[in-house]
PDB file of N, CA and C in Angstrom:
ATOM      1  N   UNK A   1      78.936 112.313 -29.548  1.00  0.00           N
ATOM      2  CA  UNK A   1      78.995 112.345 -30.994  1.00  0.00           C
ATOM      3  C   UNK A   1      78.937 113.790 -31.513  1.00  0.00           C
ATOM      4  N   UNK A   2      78.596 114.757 -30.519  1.00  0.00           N
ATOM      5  CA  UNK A   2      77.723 115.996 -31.232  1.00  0.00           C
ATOM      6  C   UNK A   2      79.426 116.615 -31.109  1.00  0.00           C
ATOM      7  N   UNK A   3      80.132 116.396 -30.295  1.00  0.00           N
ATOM      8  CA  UNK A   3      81.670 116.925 -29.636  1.00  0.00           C
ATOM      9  C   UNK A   3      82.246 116.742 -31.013  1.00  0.00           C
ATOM     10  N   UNK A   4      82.478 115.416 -31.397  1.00  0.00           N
ATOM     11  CA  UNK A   4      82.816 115.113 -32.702  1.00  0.00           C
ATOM     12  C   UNK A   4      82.862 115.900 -34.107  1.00  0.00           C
ATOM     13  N   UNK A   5      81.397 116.652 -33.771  1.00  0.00           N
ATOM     14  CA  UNK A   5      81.055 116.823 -35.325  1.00  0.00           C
ATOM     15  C   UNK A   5      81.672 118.296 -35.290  1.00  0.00           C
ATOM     16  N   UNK A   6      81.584 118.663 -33.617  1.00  0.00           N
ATOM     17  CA  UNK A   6      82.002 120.160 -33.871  1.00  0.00           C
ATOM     18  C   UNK A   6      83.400 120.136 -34.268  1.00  0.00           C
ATOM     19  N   UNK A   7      84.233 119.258 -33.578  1.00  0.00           N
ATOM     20  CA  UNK A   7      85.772 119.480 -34.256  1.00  0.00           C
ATOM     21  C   UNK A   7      85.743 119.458 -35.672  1.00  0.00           C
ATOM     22  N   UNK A   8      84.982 118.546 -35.987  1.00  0.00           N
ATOM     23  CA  UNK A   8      85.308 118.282 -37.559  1.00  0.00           C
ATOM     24  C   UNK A   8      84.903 119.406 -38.405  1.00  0.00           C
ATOM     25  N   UNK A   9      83.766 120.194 -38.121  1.00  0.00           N
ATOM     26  CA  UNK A   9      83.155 121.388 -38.719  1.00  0.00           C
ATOM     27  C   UNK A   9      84.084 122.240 -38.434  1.00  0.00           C
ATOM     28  N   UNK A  10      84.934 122.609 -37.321  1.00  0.00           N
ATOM     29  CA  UNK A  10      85.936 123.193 -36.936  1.00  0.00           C
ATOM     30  C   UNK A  10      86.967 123.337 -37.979  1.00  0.00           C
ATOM     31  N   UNK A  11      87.089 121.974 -37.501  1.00  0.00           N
ATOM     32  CA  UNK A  11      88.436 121.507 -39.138  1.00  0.00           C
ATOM     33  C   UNK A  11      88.326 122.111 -40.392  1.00  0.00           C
ATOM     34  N   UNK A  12      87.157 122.380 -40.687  1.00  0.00           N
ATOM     35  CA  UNK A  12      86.597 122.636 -42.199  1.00  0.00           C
ATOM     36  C   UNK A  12      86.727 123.747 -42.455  1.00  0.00           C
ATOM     37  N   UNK A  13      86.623 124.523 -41.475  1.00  0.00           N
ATOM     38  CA  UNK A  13      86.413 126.271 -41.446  1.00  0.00           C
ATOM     39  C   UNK A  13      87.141 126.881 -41.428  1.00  0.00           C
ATOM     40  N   UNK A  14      88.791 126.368 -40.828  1.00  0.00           N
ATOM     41  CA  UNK A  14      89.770 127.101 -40.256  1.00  0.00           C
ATOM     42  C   UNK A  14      91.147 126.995 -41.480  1.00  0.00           C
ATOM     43  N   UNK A  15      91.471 128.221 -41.505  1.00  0.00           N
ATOM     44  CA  UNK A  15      92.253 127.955 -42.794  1.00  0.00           C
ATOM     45  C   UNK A  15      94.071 128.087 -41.824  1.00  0.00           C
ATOM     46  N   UNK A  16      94.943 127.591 -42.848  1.00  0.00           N
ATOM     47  CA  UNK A  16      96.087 128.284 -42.171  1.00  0.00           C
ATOM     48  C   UNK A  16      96.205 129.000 -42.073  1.00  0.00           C
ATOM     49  N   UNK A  17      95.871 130.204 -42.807  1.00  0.00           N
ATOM     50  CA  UNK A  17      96.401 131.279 -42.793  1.00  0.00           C
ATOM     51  C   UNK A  17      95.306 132.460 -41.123  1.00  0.00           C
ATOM     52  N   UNK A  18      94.271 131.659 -41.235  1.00  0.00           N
ATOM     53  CA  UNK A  18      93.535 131.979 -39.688  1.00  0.00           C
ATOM     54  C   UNK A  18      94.502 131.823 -38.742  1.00  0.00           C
ATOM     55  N   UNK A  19      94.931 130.175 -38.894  1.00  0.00           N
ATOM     56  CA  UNK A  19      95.723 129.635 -37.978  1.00  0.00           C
ATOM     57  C   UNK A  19      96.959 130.800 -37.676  1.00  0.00           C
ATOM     58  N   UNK A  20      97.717 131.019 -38.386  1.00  0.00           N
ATOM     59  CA  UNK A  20      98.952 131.692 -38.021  1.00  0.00           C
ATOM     60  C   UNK A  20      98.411 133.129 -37.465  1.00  0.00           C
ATOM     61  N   UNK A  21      97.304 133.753 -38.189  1.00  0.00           N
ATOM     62  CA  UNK A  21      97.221 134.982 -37.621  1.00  0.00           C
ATOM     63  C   UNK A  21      96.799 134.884 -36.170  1.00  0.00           C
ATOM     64  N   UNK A  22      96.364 133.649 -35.731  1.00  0.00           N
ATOM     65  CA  UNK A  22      96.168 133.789 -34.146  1.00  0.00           C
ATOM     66  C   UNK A  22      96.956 133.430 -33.462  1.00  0.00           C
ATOM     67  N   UNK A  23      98.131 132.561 -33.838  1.00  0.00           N
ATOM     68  CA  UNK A  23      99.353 132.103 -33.434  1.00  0.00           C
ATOM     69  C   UNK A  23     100.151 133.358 -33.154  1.00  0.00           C
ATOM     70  N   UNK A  24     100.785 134.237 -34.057  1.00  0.00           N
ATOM     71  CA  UNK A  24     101.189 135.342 -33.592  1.00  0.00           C
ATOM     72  C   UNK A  24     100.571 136.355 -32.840  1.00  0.00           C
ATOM     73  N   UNK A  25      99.570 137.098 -33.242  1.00  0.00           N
ATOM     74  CA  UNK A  25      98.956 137.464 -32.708  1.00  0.00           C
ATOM     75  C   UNK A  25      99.050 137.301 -30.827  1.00  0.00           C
ATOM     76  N   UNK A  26      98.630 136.276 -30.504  1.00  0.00           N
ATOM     77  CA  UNK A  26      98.210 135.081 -29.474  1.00  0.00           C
ATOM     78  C   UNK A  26     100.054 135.630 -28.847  1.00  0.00           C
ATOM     79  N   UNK A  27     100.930 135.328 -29.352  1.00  0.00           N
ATOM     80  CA  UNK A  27     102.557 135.434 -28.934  1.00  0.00           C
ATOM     81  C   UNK A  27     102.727 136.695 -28.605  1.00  0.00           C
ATOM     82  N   UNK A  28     102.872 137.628 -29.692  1.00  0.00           N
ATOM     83  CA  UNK A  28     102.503 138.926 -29.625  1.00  0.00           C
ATOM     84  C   UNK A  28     101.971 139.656 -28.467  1.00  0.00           C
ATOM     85  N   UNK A  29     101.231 139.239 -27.949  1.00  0.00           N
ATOM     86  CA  UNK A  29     100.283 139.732 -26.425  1.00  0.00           C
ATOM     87  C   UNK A  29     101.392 139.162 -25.263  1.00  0.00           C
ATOM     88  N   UNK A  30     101.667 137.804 -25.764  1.00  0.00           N
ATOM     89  CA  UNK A  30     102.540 137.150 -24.571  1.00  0.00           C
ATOM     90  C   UNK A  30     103.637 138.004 -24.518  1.00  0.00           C
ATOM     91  N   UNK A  31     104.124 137.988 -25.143  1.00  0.00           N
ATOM     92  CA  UNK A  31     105.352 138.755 -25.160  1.00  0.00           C
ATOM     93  C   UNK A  31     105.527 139.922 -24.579  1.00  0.00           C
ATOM     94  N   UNK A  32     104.745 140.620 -24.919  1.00  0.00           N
ATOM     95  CA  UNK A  32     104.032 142.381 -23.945  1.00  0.00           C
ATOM     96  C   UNK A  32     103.910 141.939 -23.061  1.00  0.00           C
ATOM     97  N   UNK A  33     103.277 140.960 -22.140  1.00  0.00           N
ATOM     98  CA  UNK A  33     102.892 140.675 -20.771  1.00  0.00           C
ATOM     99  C   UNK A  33     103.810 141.111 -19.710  1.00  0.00           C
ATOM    100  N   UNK A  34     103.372 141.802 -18.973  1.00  0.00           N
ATOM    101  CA  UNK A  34     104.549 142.159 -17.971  1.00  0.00           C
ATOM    102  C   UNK A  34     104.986 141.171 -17.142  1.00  0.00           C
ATOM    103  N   UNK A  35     104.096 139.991 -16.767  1.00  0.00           N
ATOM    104  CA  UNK A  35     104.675 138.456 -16.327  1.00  0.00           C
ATOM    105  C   UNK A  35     105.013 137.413 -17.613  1.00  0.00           C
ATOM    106  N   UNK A  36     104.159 137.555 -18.420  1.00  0.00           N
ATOM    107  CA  UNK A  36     104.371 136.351 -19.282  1.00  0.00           C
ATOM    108  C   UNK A  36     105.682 136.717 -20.361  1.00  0.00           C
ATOM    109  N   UNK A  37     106.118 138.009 -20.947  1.00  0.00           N
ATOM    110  CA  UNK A  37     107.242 137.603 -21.719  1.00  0.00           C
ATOM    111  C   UNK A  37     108.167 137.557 -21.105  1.00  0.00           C
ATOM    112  N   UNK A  38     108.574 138.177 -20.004  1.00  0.00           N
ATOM    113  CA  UNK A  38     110.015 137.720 -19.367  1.00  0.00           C
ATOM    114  C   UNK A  38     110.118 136.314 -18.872  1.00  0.00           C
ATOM    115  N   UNK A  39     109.131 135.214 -18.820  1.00  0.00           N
ATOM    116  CA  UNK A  39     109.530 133.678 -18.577  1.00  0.00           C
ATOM    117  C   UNK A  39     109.530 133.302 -20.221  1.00  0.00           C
ATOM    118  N   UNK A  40     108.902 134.109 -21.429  1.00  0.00           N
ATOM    119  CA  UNK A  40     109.427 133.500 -22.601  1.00  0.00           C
ATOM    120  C   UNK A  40     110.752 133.675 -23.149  1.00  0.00           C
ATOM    121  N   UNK A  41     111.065 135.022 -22.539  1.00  0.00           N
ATOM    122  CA  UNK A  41     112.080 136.008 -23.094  1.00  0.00           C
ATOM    123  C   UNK A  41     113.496 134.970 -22.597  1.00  0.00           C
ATOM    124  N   UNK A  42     113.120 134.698 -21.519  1.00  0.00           N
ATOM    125  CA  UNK A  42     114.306 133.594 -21.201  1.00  0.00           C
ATOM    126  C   UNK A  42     114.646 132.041 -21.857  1.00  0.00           C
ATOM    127  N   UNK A  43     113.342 131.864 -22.173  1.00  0.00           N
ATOM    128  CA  UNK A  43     113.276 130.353 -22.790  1.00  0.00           C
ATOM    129  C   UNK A  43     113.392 130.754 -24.290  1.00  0.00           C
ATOM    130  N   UNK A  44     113.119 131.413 -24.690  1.00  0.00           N
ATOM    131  CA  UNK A  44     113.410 131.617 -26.674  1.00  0.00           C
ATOM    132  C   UNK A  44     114.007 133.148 -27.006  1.00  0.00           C
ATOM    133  N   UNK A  45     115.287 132.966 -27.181  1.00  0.00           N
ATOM    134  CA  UNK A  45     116.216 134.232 -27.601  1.00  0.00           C
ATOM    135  C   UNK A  45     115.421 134.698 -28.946  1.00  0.00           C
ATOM    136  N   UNK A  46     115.671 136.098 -29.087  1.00  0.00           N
ATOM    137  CA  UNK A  46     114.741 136.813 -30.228  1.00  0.00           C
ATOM    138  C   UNK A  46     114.778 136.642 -31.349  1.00  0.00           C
ATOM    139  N   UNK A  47     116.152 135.557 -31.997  1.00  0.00           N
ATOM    140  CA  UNK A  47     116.361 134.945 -33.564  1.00  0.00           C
ATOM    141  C   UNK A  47     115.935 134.005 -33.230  1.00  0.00           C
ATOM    142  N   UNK A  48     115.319 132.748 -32.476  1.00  0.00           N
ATOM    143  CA  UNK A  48     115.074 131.915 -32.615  1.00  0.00           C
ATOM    144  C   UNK A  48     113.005 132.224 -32.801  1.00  0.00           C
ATOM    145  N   UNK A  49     112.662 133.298 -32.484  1.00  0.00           N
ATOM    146  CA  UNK A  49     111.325 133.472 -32.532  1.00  0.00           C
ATOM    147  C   UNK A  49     110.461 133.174 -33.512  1.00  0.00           C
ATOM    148  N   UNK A  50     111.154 133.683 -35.133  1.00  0.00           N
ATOM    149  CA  UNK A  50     110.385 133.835 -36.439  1.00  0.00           C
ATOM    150  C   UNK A  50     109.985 131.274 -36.681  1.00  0.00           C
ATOM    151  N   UNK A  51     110.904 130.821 -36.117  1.00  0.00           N
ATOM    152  CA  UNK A  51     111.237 129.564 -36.213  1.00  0.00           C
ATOM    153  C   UNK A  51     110.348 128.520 -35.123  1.00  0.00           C
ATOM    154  N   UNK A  52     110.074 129.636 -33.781  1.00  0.00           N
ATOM    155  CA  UNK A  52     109.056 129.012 -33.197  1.00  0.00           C
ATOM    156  C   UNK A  52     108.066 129.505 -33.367  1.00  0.00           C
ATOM    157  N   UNK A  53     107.321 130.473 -33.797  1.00  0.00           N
ATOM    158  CA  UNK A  53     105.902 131.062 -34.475  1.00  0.00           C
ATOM    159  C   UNK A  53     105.990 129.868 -35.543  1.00  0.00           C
ATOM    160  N   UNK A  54     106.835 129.508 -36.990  1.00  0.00           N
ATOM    161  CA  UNK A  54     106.208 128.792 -37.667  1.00  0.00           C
ATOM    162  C   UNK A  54     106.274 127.279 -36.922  1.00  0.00           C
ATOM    163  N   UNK A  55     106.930 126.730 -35.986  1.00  0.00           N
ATOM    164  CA  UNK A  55     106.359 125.626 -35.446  1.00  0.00           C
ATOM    165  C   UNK A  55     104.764 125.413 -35.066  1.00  0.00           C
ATOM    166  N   UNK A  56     104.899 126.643 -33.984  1.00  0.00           N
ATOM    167  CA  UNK A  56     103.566 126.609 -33.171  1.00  0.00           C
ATOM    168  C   UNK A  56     102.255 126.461 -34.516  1.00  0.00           C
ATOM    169  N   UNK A  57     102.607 127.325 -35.406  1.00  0.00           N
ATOM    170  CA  UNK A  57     101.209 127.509 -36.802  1.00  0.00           C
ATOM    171  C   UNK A  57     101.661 125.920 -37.035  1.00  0.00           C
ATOM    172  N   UNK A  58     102.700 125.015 -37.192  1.00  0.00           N
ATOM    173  CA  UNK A  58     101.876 123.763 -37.798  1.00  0.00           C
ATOM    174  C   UNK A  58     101.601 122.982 -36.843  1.00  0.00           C
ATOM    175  N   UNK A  59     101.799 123.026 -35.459  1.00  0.00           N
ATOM    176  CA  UNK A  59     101.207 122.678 -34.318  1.00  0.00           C
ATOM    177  C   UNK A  59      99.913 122.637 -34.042  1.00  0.00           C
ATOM    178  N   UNK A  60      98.925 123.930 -34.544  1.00  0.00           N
ATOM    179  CA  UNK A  60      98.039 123.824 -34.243  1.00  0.00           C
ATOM    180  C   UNK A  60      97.320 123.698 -35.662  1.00  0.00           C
ATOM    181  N   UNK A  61      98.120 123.601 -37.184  1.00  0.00           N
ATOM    182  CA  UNK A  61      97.281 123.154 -37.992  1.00  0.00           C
ATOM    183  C   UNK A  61      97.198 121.611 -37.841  1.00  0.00           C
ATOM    184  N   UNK A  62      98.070 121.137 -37.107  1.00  0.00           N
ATOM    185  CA  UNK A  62      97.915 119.972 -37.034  1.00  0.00           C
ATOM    186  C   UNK A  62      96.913 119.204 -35.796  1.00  0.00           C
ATOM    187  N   UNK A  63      96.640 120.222 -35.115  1.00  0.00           N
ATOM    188  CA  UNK A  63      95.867 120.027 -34.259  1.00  0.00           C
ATOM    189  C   UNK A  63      94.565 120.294 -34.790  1.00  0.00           C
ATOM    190  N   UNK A  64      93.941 121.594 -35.828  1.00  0.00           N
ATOM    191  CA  UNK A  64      92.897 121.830 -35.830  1.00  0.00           C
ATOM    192  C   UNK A  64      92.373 121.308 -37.231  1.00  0.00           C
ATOM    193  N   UNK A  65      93.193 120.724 -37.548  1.00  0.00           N
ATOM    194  CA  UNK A  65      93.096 120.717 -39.582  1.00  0.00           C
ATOM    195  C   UNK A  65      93.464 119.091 -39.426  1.00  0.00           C
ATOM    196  N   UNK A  66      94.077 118.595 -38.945  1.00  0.00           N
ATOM    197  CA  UNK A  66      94.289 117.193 -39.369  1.00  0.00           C
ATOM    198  C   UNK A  66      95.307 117.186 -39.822  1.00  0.00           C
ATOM    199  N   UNK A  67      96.341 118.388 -40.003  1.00  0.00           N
ATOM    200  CA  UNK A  67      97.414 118.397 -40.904  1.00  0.00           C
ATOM    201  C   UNK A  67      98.543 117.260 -40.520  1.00  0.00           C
ATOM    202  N   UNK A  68      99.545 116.633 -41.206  1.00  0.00           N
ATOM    203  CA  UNK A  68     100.940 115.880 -40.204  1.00  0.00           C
ATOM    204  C   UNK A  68     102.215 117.032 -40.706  1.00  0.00           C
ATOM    205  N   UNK A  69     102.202 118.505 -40.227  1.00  0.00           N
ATOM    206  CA  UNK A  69     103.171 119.239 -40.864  1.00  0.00           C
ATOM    207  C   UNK A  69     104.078 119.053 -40.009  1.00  0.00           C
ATOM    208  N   UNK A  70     103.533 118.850 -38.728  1.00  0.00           N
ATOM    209  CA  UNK A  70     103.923 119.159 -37.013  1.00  0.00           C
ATOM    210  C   UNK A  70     104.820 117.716 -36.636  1.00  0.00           C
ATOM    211  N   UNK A  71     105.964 117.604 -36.024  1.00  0.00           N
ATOM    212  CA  UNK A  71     106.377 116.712 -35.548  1.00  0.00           C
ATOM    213  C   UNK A  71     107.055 117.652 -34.270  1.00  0.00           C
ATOM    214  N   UNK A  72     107.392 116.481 -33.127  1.00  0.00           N
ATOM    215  CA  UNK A  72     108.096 117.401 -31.901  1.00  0.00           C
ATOM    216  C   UNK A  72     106.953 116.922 -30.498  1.00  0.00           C
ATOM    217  N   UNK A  73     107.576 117.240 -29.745  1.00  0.00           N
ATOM    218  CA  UNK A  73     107.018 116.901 -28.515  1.00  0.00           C
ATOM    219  C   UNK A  73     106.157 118.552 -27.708  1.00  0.00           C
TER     220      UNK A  73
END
């Protein structure tokens, strides 16, 4: 129950605009990685980027907020 309350207090605290700054941010590093952006660099060409940053932010507002912005697998 105590697991519970922390998500939900979680939920309460976290704004979108938190959300996105750690979303990029969070990409941002990946991307520099000397292993990790060249397996992104191949999977998401550099115009498609600005389009998966705002997925991922309602991905995880929808994960951390309760939001339904997010659809997709």
């Amino acid at each position: 129950m105590a697991e519970i309350l922390d998500v939900l207090q979680l939920r309460a605290r976290l704004t979108v605009d938190e959300i996105r700054t750690l979303v990029h941010r969070f990409y941002e590093r990946v991307r520099q990685d000397h292993l990790l952006g060249p397996v992104f660099a191949t999977r998401i060409a550099a115009e498609r980027w600005p389009a998966h940053l705002d997925k991922m932010v309602r991905f995880w507002s929808t994960v951390l907020r309760g939001e339904r912005g997010y659809t997709g697998n």
